[in-house]
Protein backbone atom coordinates (compact mmCIF):
# COMPACT_ATOMS: atom_id res chain seq x y z
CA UNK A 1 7.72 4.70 -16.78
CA UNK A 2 10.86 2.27 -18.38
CA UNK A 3 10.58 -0.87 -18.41
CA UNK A 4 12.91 -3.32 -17.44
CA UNK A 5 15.25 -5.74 -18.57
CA UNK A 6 16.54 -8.92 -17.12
CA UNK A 7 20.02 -8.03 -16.21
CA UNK A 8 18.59 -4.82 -14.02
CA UNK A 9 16.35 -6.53 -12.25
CA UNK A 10 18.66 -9.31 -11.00
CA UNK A 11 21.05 -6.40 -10.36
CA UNK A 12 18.08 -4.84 -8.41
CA UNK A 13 17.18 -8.35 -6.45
CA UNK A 14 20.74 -8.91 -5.10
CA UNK A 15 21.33 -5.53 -4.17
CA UNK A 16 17.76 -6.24 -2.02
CA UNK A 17 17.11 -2.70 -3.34
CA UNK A 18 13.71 -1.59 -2.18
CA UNK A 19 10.55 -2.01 -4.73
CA UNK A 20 7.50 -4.15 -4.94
CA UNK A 21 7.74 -7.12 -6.85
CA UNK A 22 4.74 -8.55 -8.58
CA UNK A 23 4.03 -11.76 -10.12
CA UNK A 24 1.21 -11.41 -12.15
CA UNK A 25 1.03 -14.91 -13.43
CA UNK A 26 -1.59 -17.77 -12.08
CA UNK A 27 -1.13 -19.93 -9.02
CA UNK A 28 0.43 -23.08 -11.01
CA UNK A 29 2.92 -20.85 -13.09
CA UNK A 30 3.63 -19.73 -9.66
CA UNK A 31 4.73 -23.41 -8.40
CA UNK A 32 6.39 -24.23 -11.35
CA UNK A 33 9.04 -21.12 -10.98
CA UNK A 34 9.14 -18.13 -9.30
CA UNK A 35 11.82 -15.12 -8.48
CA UNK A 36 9.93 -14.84 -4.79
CA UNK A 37 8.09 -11.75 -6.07
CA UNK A 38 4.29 -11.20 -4.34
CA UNK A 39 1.99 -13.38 -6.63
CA UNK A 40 -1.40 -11.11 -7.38
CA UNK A 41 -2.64 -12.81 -10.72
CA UNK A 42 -3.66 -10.26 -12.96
CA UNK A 43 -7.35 -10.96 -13.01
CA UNK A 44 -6.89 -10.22 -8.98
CA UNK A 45 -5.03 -6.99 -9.32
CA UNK A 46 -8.10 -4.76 -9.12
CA UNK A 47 -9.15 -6.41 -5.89
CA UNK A 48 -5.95 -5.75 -4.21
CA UNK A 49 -5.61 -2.25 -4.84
CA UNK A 50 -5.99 -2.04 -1.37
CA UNK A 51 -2.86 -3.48 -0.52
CA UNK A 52 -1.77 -1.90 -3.21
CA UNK A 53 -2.35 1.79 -2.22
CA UNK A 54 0.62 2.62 0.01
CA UNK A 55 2.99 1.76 -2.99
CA UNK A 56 1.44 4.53 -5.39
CA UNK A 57 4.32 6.91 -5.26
CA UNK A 58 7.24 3.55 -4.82
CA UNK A 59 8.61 2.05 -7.52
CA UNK A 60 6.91 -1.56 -8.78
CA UNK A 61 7.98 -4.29 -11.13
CA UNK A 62 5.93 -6.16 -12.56
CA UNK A 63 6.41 -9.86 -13.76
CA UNK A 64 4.89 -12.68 -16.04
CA UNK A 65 5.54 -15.55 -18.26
CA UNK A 66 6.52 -13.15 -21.00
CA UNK A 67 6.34 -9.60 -20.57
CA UNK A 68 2.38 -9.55 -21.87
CA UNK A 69 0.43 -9.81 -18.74
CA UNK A 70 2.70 -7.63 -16.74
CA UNK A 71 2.19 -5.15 -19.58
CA UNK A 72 -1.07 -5.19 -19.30
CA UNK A 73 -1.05 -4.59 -15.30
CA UNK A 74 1.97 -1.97 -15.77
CA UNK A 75 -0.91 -0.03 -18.06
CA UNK A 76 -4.03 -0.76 -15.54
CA UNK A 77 -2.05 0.67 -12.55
CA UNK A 78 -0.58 3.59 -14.41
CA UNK A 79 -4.21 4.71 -15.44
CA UNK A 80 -5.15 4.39 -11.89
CA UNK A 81 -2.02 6.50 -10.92
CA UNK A 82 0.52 4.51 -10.06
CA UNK A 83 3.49 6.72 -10.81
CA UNK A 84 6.54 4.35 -11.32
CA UNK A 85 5.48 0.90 -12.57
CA UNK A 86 7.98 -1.50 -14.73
CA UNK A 87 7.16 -4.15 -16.89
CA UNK A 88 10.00 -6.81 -17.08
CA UNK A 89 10.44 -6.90 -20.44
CA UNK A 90 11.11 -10.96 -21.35
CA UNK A 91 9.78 -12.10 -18.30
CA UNK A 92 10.10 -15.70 -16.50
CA UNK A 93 11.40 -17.08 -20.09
CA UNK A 94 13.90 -14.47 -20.30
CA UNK A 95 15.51 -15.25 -16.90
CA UNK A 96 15.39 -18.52 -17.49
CA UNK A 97 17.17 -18.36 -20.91
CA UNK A 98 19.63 -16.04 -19.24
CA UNK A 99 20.39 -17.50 -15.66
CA UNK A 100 18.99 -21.05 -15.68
CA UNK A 101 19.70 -22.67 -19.18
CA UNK A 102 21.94 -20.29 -20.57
């Protein structure tokens, strides 16, 4: 499973190519900014596996502040079988530096 950069994910969003986007950052992050991914913070991820499920074989990125957290979720669902998860390497801070205060 690649990760991903910045530049192919916005490529990705506004092509409105199909994937599930995950924010795995808290609530307040959340407010602050957000790319309109699905916010599951990453201490909830287990307890949505659920929703989760029918996206096992789909591709999923996976967002946070900095590439750390998502990392860490991109590694829990891959044990659990998730076949093509993506951490977006850089995350929120990266986009920013690239798209909002370039």
């Amino acid at each position: 499973m690649i990760d991903i950069e910045i530049p192919e994910l916005k490529a990705k969003l506004d092509a409105k190519e199909d994937f599930l986007f995950i924010d795995v950052r808290e609530p307040f992050e959340y407010a602050e900014y957000n790319l309109g991914a699905k916010l599951i913070p990453l201490g909830n991820l287990l307890g949505a596996l659920n929703d989760l499920e029918p996206y096992k074989e789909k591709e999923i990125i996976i967002h946070c502040r900095s590439g750390a957290r998502s990392g860490n979720a991109k590694n829990m669902l891959a044990e659990l079988g998730y076949k093509n998860v993506r951490n977006v390497l850089g995350g929120i801070l990266e986009w920013q530096r690239l798209y909002v205060n370039p």
